[in-house]
Each structure stands twice: as structure tokens, then as C-alpha cells.
Protein backbone atom coordinates (compact mmCIF):
# COMPACT_ATOMS: atom_id res chain seq x y z
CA UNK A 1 18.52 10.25 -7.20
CA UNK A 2 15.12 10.71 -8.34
CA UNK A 3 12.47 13.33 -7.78
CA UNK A 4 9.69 13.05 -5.79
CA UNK A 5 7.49 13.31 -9.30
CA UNK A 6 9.60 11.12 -11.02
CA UNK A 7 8.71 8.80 -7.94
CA UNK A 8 4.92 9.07 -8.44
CA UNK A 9 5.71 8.61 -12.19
CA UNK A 10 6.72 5.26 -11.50
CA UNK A 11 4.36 4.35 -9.05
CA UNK A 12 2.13 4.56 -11.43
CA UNK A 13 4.35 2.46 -13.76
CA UNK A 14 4.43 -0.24 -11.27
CA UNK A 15 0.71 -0.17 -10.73
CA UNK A 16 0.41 -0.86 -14.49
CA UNK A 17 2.76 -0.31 -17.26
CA UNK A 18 0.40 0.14 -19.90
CA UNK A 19 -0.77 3.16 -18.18
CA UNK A 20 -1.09 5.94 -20.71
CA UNK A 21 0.85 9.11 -20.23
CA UNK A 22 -2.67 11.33 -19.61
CA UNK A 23 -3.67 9.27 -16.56
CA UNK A 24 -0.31 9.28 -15.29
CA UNK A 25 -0.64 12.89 -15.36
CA UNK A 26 -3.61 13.71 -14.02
CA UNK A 27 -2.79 11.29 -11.00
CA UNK A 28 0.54 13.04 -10.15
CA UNK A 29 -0.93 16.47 -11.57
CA UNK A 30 1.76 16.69 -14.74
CA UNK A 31 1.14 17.66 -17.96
CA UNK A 32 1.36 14.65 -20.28
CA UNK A 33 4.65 16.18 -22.02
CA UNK A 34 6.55 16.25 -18.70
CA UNK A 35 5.23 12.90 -17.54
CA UNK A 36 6.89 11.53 -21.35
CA UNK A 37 10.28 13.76 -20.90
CA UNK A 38 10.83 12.20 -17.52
CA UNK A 39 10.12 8.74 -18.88
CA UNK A 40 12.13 9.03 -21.70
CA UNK A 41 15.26 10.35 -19.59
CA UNK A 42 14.58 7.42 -16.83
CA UNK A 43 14.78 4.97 -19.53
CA UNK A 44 17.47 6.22 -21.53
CA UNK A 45 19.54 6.16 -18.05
CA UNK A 46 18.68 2.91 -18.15
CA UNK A 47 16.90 3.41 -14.51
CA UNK A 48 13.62 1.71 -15.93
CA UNK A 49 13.02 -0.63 -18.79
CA UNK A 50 9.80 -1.98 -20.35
CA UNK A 51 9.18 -5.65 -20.78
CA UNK A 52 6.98 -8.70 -20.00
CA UNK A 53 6.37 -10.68 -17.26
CA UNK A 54 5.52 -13.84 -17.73
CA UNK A 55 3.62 -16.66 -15.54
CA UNK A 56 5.62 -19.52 -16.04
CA UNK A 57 3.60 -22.21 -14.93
CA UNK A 58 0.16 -21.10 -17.31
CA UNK A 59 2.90 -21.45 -20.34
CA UNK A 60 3.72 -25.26 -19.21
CA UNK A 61 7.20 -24.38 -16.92
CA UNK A 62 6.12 -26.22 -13.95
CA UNK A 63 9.30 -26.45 -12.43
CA UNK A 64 10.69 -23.81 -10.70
CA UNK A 65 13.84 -23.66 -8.39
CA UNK A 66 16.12 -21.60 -6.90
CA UNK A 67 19.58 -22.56 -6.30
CA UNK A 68 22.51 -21.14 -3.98
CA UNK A 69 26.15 -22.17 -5.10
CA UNK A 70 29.65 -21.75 -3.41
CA UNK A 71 32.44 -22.46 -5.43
CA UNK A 72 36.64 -21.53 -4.91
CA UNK A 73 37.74 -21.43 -8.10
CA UNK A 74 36.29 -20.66 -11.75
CA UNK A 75 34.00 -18.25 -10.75
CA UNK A 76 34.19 -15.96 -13.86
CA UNK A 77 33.68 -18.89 -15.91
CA UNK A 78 30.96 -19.93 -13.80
CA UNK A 79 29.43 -16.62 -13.50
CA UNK A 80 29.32 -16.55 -17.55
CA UNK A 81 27.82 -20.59 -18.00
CA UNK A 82 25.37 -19.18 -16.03
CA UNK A 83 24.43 -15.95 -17.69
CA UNK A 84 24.56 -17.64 -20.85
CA UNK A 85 21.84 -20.59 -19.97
CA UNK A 86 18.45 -19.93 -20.81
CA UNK A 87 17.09 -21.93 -18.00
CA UNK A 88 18.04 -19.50 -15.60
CA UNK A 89 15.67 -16.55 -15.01
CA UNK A 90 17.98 -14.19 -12.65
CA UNK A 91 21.24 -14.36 -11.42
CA UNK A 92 22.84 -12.71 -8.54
CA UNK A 93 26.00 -12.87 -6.65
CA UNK A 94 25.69 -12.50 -2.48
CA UNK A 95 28.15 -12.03 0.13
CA UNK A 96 26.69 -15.63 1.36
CA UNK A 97 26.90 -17.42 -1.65
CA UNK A 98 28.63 -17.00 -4.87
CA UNK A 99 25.70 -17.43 -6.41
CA UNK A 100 22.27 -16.85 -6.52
CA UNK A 101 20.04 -18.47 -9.01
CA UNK A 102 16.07 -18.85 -10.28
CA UNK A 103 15.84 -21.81 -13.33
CA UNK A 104 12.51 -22.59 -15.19
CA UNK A 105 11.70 -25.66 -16.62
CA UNK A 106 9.45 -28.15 -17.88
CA UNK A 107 10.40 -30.78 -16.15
CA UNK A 108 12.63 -32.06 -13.21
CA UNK A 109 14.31 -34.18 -15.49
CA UNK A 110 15.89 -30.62 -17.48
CA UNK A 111 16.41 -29.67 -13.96
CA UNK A 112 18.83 -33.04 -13.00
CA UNK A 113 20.14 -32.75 -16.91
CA UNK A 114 21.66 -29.18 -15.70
CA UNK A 115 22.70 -29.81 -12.36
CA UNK A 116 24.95 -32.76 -14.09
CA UNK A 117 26.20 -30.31 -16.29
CA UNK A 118 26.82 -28.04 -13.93
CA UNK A 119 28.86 -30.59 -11.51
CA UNK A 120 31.25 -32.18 -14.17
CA UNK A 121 32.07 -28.55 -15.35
CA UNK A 122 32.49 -26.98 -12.57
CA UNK A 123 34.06 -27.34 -8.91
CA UNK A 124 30.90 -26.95 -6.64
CA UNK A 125 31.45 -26.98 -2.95
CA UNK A 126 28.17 -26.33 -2.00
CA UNK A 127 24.36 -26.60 -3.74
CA UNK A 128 20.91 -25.61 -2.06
CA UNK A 129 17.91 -26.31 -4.18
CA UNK A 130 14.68 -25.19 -2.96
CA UNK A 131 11.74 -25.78 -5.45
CA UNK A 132 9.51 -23.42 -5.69
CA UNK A 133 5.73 -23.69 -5.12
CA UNK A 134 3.66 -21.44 -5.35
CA UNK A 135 4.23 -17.67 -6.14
CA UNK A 136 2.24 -15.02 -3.72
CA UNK A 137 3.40 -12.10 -5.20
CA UNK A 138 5.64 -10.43 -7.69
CA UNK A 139 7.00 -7.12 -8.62
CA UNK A 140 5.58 -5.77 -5.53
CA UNK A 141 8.26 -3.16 -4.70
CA UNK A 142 7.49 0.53 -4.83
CA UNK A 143 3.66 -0.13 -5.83
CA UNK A 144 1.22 2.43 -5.01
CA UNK A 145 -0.97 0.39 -2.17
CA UNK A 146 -4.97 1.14 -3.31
């Protein structure tokens, strides 16, 4: 569990990641060396991790689905075709679905090139695509509102 200044720490985080360890401070009233100890222990527990977002569609990945997946069998073998593609964005298992899945791509044709894949490998019972339009917002959890 965290503290409660560990939570404001990372409010702050989420606000803006870039924010430096002085204004973090002075908004949760911290010196800056406690502010950096209890960053450096949150990410070295592997409870927060630095790293960049990117807007898909302004880098020319226009298509954008997410798909849900049943399947009986081969599920650790699915679970790690999955993991290993670098179409897919996240992966998560449900208690709905087996799977969970975001892909990115350029184009629906990369999009039907995978599903075909993914069909002749693997024993699919069920397949939901939903194509994603347009994204409203992102990262929003646990953001201090202004």
C-alpha cells in the first residue's frame, strides 16, 4: 500500500511526468530529496515506470482495434503468439474472454493479414473486433482534476 504522500507524488506524475522533483515538492509540501527517495523506491518496486505515450494515428497507425478471443485449447501458446506480436499494444486475460487485445496498424489489410494468421494457427471459437475511432481520453486514472 502506498502513503498518502506517495499518492500526491504520483498525482503529480500523472498530471505530467516531466514534472521536476522541486515542483512536485512544493505542491505536496516535500523536500525535493524525499519526493526523489520515494520515487526511486516506487520504481524500483516496479509500482511505476517511465515511458512514452504515443498518438498512434499522428505517426500514420490509422487502424486501431480491439479484439476479444475465446479459445479451449492452446491457450499458453496463444497467450505467448500474442505477447510476442508487435501489432498488439496490450494484452489482457478476463474472466469473459480469454483474451483481451488492442492492435495498431497501418492498414486494414495488416489487420486481415493477422487475423489469418491467427485462425490457421490457432483454434478460435469466438472473435469480436471493434475498430476503434476516435480516442477521448487516455491515462486518465488517478489524475489530479484542475
Amino acid at each position: 500500500m502506498i502513503t498518502k504522500k506517495e499518492s500526491k507524488i504520483l498525482q503529480a506524475l500523472r498530471n505530467n511526468g516531466r514534472t521536476s522533483l522541486v515542483t512536485i515538492g512544493a505542491r505536496t509540501n516535500m523536500p525535493k530529496s524525499t519526493v526523489f527517495d520515494k520515487i526511486t523506491r516506487l520504481n524500483k518496486e516496479k509500482a511505476i515506470q517511465f515511458t512514452c505515450l504515443l498518438h498512434f494515428e499522428k505517426l500514420g497507425f490509422n487502424e486501431h482495434h480491439l479484439f476479444l478471443i475465446k479459445v479451449n485449447n492452446k491457450k499458453q501458446e496463444l497467450e505467448q503468439y500474442l505477447s510476442d506480436n508487435t501489432q498488439i499494444n496490450n494484452l489482457y486475460t478476463s474472466v469473459e474472454f480469454d483474451f483481451i487485445f488492442e492492435t495498431v496498424s497501418e492498414s486494414e489489410n495488416e489487420i486481415k493479414a493477422f487475423l489469418s494468421s491467427l485462425m490457421q494457427k490457432f483454434p478460435i471459437n469466438f472473435i469480436q473486433k471493434i475498430r476503434l475511432n476516435k480516442e477521448i481520453c487516455r491515462e486518465n486514472f488517478w489524475r489530479d482534476k484542475k
